[in-house]
C-alpha atoms as a PDB file:
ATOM      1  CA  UNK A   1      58.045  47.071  70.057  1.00  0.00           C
ATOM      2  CA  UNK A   2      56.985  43.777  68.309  1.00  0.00           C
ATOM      3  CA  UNK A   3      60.526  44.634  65.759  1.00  0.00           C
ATOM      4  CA  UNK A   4      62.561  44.522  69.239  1.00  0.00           C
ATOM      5  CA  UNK A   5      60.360  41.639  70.912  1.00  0.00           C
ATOM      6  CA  UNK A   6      61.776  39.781  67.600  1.00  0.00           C
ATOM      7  CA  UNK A   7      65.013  40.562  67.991  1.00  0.00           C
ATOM      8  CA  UNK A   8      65.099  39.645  71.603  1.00  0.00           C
ATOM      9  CA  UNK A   9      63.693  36.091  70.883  1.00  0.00           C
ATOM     10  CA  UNK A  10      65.915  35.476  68.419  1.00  0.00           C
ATOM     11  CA  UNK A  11      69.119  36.033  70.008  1.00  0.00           C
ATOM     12  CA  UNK A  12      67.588  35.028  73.665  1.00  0.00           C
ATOM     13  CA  UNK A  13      66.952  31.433  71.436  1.00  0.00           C
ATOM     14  CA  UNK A  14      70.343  31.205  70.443  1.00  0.00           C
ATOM     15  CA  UNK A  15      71.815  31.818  73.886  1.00  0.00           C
ATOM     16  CA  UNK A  16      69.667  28.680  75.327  1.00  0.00           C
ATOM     17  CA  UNK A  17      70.862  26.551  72.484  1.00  0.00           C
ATOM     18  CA  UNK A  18      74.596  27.403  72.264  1.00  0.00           C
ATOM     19  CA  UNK A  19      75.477  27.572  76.289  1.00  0.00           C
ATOM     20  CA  UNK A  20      78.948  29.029  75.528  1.00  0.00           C
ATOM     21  CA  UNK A  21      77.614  32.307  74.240  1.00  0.00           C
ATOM     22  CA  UNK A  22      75.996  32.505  77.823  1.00  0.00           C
ATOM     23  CA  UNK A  23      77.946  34.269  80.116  1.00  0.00           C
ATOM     24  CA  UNK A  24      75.573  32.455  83.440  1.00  0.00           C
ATOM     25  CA  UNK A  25      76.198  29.187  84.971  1.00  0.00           C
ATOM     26  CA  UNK A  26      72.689  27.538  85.252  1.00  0.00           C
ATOM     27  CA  UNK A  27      72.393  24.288  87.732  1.00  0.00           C
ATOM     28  CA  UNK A  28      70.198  21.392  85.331  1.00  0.00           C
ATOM     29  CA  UNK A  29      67.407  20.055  88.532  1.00  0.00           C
ATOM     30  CA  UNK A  30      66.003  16.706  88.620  1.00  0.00           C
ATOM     31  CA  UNK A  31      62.623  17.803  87.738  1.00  0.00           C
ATOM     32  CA  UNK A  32      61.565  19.856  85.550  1.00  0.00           C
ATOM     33  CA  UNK A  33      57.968  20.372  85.930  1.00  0.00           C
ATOM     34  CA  UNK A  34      56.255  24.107  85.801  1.00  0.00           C
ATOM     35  CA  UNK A  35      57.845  26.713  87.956  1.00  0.00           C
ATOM     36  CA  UNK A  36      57.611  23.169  90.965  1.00  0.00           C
ATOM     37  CA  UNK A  37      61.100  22.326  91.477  1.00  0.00           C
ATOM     38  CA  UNK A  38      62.771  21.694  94.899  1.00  0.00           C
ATOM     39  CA  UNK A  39      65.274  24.449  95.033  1.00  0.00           C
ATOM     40  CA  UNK A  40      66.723  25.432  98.701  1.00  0.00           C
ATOM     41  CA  UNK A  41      65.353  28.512 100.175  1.00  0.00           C
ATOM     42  CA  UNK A  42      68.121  31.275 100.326  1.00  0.00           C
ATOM     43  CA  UNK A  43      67.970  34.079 103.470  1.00  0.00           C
ATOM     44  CA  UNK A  44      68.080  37.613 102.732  1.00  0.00           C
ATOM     45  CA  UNK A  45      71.582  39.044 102.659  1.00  0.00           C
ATOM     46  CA  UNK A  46      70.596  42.394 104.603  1.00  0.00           C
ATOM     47  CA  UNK A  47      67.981  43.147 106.845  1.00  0.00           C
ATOM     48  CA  UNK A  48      64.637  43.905 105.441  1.00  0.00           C
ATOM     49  CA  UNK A  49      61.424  45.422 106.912  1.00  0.00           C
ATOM     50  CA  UNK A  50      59.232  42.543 108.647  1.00  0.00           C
ATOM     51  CA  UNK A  51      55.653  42.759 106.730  1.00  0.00           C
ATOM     52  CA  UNK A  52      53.357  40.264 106.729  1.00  0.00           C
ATOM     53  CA  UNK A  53      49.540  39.982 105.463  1.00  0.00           C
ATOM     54  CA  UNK A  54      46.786  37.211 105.897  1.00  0.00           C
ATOM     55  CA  UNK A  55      45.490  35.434 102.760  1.00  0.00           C
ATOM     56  CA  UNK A  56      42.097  34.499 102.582  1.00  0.00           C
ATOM     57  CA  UNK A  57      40.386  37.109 103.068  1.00  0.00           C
ATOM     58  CA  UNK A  58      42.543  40.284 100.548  1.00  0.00           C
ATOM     59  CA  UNK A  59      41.760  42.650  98.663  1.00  0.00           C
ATOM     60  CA  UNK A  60      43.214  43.318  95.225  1.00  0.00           C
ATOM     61  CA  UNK A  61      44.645  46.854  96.260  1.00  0.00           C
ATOM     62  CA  UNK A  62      45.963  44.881  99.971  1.00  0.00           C
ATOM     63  CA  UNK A  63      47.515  42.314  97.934  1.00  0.00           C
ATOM     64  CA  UNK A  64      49.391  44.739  95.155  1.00  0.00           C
ATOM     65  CA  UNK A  65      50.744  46.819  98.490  1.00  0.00           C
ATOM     66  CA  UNK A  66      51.874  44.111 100.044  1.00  0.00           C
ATOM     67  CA  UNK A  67      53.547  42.108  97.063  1.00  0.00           C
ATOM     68  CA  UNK A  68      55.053  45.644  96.306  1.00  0.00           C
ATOM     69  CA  UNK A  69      56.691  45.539  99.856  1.00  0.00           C
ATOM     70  CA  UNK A  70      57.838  41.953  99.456  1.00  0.00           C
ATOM     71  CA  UNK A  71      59.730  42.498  95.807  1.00  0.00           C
ATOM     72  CA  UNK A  72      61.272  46.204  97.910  1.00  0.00           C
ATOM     73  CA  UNK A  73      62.327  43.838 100.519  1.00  0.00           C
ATOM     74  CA  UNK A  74      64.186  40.910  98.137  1.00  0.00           C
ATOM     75  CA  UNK A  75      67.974  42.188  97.617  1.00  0.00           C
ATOM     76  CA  UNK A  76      67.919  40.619  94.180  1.00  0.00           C
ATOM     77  CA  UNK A  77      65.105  43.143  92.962  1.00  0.00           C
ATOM     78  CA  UNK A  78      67.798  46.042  93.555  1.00  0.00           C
ATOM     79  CA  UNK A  79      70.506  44.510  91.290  1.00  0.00           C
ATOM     80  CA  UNK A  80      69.583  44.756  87.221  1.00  0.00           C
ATOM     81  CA  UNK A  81      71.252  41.582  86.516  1.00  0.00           C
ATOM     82  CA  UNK A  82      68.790  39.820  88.547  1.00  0.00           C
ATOM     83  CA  UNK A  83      65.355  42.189  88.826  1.00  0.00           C
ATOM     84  CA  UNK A  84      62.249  40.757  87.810  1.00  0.00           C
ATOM     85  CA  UNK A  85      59.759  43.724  86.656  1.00  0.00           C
ATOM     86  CA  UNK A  86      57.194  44.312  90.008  1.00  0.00           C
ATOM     87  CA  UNK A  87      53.874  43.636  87.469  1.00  0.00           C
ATOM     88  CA  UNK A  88      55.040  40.276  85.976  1.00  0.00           C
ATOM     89  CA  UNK A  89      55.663  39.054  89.665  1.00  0.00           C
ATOM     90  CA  UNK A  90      52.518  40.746  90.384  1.00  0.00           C
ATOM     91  CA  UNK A  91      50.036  39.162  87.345  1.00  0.00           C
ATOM     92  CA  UNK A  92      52.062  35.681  87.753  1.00  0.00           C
ATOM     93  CA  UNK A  93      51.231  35.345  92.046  1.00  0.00           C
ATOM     94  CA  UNK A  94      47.523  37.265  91.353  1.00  0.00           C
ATOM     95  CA  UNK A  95      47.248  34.735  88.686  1.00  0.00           C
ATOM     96  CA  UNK A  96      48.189  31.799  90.993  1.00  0.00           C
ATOM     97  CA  UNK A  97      46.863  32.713  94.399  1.00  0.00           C
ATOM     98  CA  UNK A  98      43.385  34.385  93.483  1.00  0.00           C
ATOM     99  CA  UNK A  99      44.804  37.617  94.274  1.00  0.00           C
ATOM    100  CA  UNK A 100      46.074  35.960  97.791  1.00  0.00           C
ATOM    101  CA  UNK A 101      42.802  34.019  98.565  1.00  0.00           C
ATOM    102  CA  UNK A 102      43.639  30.428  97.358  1.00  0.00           C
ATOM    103  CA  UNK A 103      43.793  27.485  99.775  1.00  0.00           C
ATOM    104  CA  UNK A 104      47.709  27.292  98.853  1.00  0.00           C
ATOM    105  CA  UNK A 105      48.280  31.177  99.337  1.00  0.00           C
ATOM    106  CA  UNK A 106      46.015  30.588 102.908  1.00  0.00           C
ATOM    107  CA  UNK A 107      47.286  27.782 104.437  1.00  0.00           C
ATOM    108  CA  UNK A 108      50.920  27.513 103.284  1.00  0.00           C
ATOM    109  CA  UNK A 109      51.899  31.240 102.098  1.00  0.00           C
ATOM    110  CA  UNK A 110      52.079  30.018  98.369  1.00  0.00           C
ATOM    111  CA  UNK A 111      51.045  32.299  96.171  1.00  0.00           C
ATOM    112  CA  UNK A 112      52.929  30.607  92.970  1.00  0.00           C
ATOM    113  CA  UNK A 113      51.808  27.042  93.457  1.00  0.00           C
ATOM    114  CA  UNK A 114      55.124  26.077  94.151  1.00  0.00           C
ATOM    115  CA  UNK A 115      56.150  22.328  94.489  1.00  0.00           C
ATOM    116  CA  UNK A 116      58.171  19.773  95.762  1.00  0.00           C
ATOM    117  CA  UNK A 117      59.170  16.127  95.512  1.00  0.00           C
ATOM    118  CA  UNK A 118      61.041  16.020  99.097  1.00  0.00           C
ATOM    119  CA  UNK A 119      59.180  14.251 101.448  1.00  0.00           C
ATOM    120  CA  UNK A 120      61.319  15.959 104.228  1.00  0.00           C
ATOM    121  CA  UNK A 121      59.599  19.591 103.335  1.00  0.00           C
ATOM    122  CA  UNK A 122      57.263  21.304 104.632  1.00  0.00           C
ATOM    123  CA  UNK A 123      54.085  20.829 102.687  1.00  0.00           C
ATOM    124  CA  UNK A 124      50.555  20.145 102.232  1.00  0.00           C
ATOM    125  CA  UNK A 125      48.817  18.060  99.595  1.00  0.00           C
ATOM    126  CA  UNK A 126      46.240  18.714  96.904  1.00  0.00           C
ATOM    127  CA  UNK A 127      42.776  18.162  97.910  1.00  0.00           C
ATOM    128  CA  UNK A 128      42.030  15.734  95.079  1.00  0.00           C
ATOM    129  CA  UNK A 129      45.346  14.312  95.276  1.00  0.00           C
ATOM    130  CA  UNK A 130      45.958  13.350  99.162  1.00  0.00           C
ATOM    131  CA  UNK A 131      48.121  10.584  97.975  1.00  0.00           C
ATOM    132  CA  UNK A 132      50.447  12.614  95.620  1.00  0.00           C
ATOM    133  CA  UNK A 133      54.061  12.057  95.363  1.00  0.00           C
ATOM    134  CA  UNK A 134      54.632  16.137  95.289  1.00  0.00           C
ATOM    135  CA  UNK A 135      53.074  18.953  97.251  1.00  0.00           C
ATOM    136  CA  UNK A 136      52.742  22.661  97.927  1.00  0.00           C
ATOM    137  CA  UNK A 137      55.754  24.186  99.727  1.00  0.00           C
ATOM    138  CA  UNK A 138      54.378  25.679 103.007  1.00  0.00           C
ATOM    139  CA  UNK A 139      56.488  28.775 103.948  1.00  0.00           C
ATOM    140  CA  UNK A 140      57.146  30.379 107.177  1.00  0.00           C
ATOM    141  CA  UNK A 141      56.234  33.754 106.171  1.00  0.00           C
ATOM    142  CA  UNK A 142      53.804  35.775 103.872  1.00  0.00           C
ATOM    143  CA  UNK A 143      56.811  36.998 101.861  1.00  0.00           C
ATOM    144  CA  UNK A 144      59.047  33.326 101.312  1.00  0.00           C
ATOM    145  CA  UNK A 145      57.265  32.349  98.095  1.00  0.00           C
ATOM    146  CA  UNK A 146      58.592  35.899  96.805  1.00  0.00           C
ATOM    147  CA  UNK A 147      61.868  35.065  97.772  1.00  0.00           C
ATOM    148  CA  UNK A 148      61.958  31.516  96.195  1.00  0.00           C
ATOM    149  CA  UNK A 149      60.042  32.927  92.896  1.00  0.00           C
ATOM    150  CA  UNK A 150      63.522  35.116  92.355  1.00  0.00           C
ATOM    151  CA  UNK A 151      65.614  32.154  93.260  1.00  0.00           C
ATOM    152  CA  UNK A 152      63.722  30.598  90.682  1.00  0.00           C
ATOM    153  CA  UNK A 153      63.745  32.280  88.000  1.00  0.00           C
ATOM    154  CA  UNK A 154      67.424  33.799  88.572  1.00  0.00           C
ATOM    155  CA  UNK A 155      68.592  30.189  88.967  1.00  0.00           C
ATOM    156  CA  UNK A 156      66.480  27.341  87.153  1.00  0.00           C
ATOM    157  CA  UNK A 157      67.523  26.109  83.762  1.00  0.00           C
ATOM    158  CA  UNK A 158      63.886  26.307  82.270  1.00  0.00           C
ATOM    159  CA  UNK A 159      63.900  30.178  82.363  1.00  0.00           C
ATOM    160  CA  UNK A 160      67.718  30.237  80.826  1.00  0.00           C
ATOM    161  CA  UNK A 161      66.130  32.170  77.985  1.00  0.00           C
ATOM    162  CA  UNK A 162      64.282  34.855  79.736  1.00  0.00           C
ATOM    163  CA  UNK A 163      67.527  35.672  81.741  1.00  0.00           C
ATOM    164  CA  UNK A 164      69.498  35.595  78.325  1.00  0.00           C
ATOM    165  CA  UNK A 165      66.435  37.986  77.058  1.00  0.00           C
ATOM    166  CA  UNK A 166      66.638  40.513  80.269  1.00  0.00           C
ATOM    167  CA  UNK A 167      70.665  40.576  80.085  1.00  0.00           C
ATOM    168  CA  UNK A 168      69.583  41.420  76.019  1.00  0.00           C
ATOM    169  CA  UNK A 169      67.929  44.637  77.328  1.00  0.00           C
ATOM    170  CA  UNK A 170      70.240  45.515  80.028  1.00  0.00           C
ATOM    171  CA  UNK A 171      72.614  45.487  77.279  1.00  0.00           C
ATOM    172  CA  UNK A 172      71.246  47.934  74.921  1.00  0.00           C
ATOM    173  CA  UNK A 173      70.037  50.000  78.164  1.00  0.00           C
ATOM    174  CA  UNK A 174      67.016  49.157  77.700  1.00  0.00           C
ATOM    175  CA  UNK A 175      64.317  49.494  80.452  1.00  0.00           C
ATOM    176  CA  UNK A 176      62.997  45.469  81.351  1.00  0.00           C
ATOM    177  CA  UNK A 177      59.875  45.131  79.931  1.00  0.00           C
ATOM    178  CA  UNK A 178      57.490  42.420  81.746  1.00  0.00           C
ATOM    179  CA  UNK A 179      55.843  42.129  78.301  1.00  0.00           C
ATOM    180  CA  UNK A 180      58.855  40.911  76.475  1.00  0.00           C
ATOM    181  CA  UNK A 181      59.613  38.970  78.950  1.00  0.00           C
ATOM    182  CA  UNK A 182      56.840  36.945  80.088  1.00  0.00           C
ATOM    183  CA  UNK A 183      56.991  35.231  77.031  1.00  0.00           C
ATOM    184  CA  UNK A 184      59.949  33.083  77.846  1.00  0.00           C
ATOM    185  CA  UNK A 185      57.590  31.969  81.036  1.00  0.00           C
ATOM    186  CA  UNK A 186      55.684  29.504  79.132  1.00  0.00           C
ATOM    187  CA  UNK A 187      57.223  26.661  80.998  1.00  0.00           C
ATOM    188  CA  UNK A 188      55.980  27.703  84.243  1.00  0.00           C
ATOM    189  CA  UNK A 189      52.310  25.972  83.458  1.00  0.00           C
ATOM    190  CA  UNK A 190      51.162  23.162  81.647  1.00  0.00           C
ATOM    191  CA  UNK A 191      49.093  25.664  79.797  1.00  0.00           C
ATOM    192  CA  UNK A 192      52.169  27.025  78.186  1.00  0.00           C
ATOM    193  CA  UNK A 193      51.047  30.192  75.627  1.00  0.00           C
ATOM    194  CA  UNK A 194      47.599  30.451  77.217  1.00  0.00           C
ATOM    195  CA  UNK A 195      49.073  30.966  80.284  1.00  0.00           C
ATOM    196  CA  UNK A 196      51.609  33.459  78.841  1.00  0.00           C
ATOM    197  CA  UNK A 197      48.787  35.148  76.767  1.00  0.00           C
ATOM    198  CA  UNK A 198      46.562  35.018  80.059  1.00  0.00           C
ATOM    199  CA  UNK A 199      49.337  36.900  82.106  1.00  0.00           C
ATOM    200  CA  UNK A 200      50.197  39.213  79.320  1.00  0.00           C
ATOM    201  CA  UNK A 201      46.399  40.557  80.011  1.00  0.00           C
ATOM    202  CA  UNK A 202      46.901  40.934  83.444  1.00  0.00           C
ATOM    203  CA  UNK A 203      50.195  42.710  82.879  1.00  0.00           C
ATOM    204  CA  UNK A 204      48.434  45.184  80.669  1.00  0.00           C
ATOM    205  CA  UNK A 205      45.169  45.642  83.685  1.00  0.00           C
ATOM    206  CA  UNK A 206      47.685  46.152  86.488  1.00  0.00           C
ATOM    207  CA  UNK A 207      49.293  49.058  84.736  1.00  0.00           C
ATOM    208  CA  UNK A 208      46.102  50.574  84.403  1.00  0.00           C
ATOM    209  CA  UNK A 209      44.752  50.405  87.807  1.00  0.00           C
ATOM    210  CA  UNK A 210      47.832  50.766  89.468  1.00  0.00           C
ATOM    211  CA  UNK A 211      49.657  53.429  87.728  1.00  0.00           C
ATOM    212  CA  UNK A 212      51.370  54.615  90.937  1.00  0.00           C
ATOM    213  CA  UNK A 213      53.287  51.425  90.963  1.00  0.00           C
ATOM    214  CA  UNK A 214      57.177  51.699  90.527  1.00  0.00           C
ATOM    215  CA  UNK A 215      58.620  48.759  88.661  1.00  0.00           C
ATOM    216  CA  UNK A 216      62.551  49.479  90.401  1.00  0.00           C
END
């Protein structure tokens, strides 16, 4: 595993830094800041079951069900070339939210700490930081940060080399392996590899106590 991890890295490196060998047209934002950039929320393309949950008060098992139900619901997660694995989106919102009990997750259905600079958005400030020029994008619905995580990571330029990495494995038909890939997610914290090394152990503790979880 570590031999292919290697292999991975090095060619998903050399796909970031020579654009023509990538076959994907990535849109360069304004800011580039952690996973906070101000990218436009996309609808659904088909219908999807209407679930919702309230954070603040969740359990770990309510909060796996329900993110489960929210990646089932996203089109994107039923198309390889754009499917994120169900326990990386799973460690990365747990990780975020408190399991779905944070102030963000609570009062604006954030469970990634999502930002933006608009001042036109929807949004509430940071408790220590009333006056800041960003804020946490409140969504309508339990499910919208989901949705906006995939557009995210499907779309931003700062994950360019974990899409190169996860069209590496579709390649070689290759299952996608969350811990391959959530180390080209180092951008999406200031805390960079801790936060990548801090994920990678909750990627590891999901599988374990939820074993009954299907990644696709």
């Amino acid at each position: 595993m570590i031999r292919n991890w290697i292999y991975i890295t090095i060619v998903a490196l050399i796909l970031a830094l020579f654009p023509s060998f990538n076959t994907q047209t990535v849109t360069e934002e304004q800011h580039v800041l952690k996973q906070h950039v101000p990218l436009p929320l996309q609808k659904p393309v088909v219908e999807a079951e209407v679930i919702s949950i309230e954070f603040g008060n969740v359990s770990k098992d309510d909060f796996v069900n329900f993110l489960s139900k929210c990646i089932d619901n996203n089109p994107k997660h039923h198309d390889i070339k754009t499917r994120i694995p169900k326990d990386l989106i799973i460690a990365q919102a747990g990780h975020e939210s408190s399991w779905g009990n944070s102030r963000f997750a609570k009062e604006a259905n954030n469970l990634f700490g999502i930002r933006t600079w608009d001042p036109e958005r929807d949004q509430i400030k940071p408790l220590k930081v009333p006056n800041s020029p960003w804020g946490i994008i409140k969504f309508e619905n339990s499910c919208g940060s989901v949705d906006f995580y995939y557009e995210l990571i499907n779309n931003h330029n700062a994950y360019k080399s974990f899409r190169n990495s996860r069209q590496i494995m579709i390649r070689q038909n290759q299952e996608l392996d969350s811990l391959v890939l959530v180390n080209f997610l180092s951008m999406f914290s200031e805390l960079g590899q801790e936060y990548v090394d801090r994920l990678t152990k909750s990627i590891i503790q999901i599988r374990k106590e939820y074993p009954w979880l299907q990644q696709y």
